[in-house]
N, C-alpha and C. Protein backbone atom coordinates (compact mmCIF):
# COMPACT_ATOMS: atom_id res chain seq x y z
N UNK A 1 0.84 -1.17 0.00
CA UNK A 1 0.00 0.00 0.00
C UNK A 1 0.89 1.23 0.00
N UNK A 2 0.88 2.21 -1.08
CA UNK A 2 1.36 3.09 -0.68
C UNK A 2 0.92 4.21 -0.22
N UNK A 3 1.65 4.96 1.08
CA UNK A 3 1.69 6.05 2.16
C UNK A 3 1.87 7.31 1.07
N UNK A 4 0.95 8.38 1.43
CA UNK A 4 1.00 9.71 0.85
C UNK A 4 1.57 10.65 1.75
N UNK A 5 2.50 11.49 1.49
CA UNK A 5 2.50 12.15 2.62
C UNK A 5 1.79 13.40 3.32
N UNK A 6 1.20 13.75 4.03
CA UNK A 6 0.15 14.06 4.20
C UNK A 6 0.45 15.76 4.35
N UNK A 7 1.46 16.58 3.95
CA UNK A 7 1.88 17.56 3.13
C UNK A 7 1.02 17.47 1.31
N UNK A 8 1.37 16.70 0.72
CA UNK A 8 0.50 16.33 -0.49
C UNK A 8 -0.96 16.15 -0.06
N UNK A 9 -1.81 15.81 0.73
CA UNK A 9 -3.27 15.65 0.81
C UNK A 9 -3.87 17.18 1.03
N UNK A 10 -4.91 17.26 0.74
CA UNK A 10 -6.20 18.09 0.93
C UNK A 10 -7.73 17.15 1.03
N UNK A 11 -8.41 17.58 2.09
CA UNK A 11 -9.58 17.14 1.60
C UNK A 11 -10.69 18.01 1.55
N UNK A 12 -12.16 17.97 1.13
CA UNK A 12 -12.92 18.87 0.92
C UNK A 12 -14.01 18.35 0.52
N UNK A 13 -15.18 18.12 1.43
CA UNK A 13 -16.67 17.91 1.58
C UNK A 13 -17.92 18.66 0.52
N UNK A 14 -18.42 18.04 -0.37
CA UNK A 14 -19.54 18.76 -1.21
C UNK A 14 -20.83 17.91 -1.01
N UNK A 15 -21.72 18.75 -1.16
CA UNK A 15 -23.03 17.71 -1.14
C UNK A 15 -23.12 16.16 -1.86
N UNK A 16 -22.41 16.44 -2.97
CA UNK A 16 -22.90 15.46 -3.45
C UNK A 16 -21.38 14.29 -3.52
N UNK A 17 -20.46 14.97 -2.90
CA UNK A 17 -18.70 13.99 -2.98
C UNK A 17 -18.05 14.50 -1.90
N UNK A 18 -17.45 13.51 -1.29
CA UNK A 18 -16.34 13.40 -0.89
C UNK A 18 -15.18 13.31 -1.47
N UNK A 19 -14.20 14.54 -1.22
CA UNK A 19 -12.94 14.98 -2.25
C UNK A 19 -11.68 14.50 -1.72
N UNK A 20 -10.59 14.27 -1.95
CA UNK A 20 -9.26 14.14 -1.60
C UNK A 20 -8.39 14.41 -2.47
N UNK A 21 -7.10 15.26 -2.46
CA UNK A 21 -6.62 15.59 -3.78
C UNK A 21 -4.97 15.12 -3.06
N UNK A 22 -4.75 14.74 -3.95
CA UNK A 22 -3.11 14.69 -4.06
C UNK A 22 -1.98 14.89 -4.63
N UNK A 23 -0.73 15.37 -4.95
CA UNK A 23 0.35 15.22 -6.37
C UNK A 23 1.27 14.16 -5.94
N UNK A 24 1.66 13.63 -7.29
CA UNK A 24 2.08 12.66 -7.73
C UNK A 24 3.36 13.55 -8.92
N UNK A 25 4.72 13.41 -8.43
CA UNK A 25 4.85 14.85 -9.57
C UNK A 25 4.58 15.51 -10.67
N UNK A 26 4.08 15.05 -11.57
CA UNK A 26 3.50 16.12 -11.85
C UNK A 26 2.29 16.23 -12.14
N UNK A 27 1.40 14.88 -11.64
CA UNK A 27 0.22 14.58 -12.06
C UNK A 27 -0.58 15.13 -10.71
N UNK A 28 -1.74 15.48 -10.84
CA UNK A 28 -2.72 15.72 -10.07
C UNK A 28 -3.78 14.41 -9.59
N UNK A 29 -3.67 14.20 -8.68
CA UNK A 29 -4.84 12.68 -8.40
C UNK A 29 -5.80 13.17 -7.07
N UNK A 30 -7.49 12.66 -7.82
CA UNK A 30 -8.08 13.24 -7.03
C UNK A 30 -9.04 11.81 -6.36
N UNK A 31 -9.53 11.85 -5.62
CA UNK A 31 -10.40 10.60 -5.28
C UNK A 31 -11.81 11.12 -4.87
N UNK A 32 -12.53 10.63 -5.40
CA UNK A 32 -14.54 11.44 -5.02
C UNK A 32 -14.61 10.05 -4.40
N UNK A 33 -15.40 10.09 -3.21
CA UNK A 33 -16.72 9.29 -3.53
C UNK A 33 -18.08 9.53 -3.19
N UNK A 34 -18.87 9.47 -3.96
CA UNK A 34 -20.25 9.49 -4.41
C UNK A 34 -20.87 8.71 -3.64
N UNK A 35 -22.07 9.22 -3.46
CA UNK A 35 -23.43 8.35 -2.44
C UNK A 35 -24.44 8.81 -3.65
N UNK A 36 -24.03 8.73 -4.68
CA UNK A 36 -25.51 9.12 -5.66
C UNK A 36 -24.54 8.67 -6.71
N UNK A 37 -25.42 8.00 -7.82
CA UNK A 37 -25.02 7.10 -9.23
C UNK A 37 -24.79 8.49 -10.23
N UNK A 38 -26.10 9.20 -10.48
CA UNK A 38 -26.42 10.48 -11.39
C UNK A 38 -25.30 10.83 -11.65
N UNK A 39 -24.67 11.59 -10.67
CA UNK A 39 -23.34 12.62 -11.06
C UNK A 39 -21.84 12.20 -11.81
N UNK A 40 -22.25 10.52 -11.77
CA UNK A 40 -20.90 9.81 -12.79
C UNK A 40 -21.38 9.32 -13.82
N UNK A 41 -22.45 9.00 -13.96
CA UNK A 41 -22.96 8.12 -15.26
C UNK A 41 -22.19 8.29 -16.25
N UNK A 42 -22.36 9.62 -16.88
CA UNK A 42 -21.57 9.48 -18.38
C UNK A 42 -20.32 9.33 -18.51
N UNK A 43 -19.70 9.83 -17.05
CA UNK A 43 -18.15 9.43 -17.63
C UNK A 43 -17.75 7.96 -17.08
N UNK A 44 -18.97 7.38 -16.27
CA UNK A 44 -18.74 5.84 -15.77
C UNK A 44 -18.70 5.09 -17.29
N UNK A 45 -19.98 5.51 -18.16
CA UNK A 45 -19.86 4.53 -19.37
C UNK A 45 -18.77 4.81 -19.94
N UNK A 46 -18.33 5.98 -20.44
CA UNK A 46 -16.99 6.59 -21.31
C UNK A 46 -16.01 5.70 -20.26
N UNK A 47 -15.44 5.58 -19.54
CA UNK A 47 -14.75 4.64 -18.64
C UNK A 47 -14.49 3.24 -19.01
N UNK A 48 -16.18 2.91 -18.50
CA UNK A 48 -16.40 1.43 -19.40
C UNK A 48 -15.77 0.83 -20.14
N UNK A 49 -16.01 1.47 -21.63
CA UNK A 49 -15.40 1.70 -22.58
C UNK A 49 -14.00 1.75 -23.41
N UNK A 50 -13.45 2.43 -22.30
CA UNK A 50 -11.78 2.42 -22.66
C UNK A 50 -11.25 1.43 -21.60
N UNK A 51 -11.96 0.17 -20.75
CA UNK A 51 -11.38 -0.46 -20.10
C UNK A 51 -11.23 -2.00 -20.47
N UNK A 52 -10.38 -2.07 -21.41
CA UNK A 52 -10.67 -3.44 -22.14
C UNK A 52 -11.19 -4.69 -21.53
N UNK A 53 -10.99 -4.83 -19.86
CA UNK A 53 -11.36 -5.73 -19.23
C UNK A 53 -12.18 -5.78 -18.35
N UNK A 54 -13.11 -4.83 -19.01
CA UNK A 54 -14.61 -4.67 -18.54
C UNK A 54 -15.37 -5.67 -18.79
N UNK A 55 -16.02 -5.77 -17.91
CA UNK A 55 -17.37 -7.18 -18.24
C UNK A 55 -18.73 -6.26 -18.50
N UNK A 56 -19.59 -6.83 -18.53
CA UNK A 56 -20.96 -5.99 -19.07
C UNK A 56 -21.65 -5.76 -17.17
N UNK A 57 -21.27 -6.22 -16.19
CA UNK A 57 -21.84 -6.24 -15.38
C UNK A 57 -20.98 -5.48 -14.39
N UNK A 58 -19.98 -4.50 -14.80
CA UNK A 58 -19.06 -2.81 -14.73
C UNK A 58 -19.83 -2.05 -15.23
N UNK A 59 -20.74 -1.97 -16.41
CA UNK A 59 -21.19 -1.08 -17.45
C UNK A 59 -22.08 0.03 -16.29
N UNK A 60 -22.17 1.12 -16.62
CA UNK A 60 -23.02 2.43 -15.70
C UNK A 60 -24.84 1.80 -16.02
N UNK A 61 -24.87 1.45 -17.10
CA UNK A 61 -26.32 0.88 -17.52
C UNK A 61 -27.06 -0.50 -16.49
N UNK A 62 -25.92 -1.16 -16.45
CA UNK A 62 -26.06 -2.61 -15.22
C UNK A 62 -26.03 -1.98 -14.09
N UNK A 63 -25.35 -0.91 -13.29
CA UNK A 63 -25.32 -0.64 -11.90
C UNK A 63 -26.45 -0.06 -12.06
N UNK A 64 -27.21 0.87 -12.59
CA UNK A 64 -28.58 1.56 -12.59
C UNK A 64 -29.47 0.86 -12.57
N UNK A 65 -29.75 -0.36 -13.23
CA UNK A 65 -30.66 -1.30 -13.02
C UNK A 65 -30.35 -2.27 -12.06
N UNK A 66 -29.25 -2.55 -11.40
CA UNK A 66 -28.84 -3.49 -10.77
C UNK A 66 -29.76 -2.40 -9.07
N UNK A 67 -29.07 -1.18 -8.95
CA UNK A 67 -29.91 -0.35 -8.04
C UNK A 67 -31.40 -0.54 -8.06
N UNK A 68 -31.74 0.10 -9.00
CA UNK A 68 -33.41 -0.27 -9.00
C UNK A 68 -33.99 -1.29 -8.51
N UNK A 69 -33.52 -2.45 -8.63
CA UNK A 69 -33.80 -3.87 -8.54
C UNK A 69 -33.65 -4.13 -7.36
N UNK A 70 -31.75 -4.48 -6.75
CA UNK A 70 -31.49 -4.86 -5.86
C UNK A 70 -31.10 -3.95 -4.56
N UNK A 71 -30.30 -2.24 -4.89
CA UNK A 71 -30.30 -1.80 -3.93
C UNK A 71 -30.49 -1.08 -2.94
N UNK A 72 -32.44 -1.48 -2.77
CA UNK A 72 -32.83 -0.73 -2.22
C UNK A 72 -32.31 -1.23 -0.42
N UNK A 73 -31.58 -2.00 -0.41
CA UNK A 73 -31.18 -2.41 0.94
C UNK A 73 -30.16 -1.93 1.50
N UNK A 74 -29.40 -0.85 0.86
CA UNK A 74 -28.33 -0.17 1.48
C UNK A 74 -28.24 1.39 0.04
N UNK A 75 -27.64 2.40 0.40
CA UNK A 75 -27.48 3.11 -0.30
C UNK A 75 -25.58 3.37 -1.13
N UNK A 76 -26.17 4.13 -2.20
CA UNK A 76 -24.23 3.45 -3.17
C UNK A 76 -23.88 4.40 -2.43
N UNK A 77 -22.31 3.72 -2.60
CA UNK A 77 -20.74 4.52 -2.21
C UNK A 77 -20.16 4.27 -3.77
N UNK A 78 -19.79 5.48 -4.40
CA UNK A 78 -18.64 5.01 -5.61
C UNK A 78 -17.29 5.56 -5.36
N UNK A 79 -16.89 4.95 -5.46
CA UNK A 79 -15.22 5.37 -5.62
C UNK A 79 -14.63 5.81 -7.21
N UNK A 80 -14.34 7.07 -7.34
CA UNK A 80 -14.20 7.63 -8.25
C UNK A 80 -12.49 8.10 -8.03
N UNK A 81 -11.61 8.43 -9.16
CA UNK A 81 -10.42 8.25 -8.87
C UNK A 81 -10.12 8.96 -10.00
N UNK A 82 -9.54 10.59 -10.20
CA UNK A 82 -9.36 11.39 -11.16
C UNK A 82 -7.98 11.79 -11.40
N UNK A 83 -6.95 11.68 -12.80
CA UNK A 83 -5.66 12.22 -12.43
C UNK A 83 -5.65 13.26 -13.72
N UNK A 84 -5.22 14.62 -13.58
CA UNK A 84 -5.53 15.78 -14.24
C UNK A 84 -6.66 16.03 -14.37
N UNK A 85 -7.78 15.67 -13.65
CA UNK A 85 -9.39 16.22 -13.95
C UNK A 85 -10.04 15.04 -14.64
N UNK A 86 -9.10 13.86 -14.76
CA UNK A 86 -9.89 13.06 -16.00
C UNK A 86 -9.93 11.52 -15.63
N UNK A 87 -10.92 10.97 -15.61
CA UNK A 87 -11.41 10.05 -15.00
C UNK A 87 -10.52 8.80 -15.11
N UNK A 88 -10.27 8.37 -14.40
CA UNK A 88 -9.25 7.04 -14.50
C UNK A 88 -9.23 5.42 -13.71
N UNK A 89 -10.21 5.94 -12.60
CA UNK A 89 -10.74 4.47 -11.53
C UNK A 89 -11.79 5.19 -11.15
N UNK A 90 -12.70 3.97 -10.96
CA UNK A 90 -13.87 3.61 -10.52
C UNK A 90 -14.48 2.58 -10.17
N UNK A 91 -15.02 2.33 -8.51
CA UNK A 91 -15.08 0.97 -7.74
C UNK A 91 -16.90 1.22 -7.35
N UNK A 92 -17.65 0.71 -7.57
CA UNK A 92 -19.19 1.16 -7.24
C UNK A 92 -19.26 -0.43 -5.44
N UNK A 93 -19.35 0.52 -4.42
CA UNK A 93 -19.78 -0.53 -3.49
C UNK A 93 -21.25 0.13 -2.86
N UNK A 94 -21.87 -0.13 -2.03
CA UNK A 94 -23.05 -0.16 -1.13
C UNK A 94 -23.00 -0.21 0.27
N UNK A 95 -23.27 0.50 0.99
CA UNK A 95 -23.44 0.86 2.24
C UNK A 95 -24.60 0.38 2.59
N UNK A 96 -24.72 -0.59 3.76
CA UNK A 96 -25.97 -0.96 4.34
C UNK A 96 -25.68 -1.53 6.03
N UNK A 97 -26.70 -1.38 6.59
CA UNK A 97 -27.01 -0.95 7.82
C UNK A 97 -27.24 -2.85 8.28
N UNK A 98 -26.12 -3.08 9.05
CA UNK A 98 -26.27 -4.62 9.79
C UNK A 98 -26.53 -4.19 11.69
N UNK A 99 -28.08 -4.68 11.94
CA UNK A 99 -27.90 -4.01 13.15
C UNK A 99 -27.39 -2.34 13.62
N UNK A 100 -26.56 -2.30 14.28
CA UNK A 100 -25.84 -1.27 14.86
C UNK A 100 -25.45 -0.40 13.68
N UNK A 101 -24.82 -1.04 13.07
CA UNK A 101 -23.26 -0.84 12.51
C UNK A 101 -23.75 -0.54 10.67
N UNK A 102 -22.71 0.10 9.96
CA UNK A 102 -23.21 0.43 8.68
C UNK A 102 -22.32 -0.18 8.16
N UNK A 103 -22.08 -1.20 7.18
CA UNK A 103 -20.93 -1.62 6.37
C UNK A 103 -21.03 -1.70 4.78
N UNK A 104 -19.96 -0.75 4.42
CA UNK A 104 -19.63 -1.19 3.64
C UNK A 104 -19.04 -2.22 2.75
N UNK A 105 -19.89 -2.77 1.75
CA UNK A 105 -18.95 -3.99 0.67
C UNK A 105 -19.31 -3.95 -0.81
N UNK A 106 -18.66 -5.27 -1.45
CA UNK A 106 -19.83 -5.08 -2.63
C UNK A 106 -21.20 -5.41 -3.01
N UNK A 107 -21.17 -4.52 -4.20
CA UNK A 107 -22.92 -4.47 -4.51
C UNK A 107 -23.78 -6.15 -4.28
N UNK A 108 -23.22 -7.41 -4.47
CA UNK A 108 -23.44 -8.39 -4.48
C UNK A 108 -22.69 -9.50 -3.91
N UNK A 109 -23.11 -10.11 -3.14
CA UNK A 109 -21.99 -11.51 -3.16
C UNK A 109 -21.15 -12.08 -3.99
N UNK A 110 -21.95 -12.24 -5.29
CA UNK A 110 -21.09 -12.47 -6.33
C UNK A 110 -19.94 -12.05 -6.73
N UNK A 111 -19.80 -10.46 -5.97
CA UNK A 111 -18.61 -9.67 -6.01
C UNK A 111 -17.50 -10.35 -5.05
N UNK A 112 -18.37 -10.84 -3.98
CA UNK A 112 -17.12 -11.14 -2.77
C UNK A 112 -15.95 -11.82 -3.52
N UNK A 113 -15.60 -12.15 -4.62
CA UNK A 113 -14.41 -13.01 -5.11
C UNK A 113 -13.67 -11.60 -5.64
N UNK A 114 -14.29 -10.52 -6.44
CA UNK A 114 -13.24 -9.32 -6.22
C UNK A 114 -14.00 -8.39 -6.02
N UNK A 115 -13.63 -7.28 -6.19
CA UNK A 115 -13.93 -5.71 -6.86
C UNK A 115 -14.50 -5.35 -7.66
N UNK A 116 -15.62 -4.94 -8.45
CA UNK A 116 -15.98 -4.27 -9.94
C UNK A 116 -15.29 -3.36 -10.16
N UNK A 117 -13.96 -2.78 -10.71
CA UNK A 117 -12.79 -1.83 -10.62
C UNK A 117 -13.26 -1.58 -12.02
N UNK A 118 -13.30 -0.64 -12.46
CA UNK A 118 -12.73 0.00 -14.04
C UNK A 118 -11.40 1.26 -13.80
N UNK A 119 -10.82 0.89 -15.15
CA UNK A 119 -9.42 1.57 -14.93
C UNK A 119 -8.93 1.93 -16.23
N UNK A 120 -8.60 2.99 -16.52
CA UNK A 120 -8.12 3.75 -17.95
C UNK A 120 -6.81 3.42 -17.62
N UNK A 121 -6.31 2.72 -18.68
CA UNK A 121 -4.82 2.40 -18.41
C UNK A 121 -3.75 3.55 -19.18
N UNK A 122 -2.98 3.87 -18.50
CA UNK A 122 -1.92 5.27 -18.60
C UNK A 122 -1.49 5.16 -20.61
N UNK A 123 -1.71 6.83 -21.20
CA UNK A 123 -1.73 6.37 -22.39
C UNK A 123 -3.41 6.46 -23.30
N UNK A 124 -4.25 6.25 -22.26
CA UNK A 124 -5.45 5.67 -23.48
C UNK A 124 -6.43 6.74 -23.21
């Protein structure tokens, strides 16, 4: 895992994201995450898209219906991951309420074997 040093961090709260910014020399890297689908959609599909090892069940079209359907039992967390302003990772998990406690994981069990990650690989 790598340690940032925390001279390089900022963070900064908006209604609709949670911000974190960092440099990388000379790159800018920012991290959102989202409790609402709306505000990434189009650049989730554009994402999609340039991630050759996308499955159809990454696509912004499957998490929207996959919500509708299944998650009305916890509300989304996305992990959004920006370097120069321009979209580059994206992890969609779900927040839901066990008892006490709120946990986050993924959208499905099916996930428990990994992550739904999309990732613009450096270059594309």
């Amino acid at each position: 895992m790598h340690q940032w040093p925390a001279d390089r961090l900022s963070s900064n709260v908006t209604s609709n994201a949670t911000k974190i910014a960092f440099r990388n020399g000379s790159s800018e890297m920012k991290g959102e995450l989202h409790s609402r689908l709306e505000p990434v959609l189009p650049e989730w599909e554009e994402l999609y898209g340039a991630d050759p090892e996308a499955t159809p069940f990454m696509s912004a079209q499957w998490a929207q219906a996959w919500w509708r359907t299944w998650g009305r039992s916890g509300r989304p967390w996305i992990v959004v991951v920006r370097e120069n302003r321009r979209l580059v990772g994206l992890a969609p998990f779900i927040l839901r309420k066990r008892g006490p406690l709120l946990v986050l994981g993924p959208r499905s069990r099916a996930s428990l074997r990994g992550i739904d990650l999309l990732e613009r690989l450096r270059g594309k």
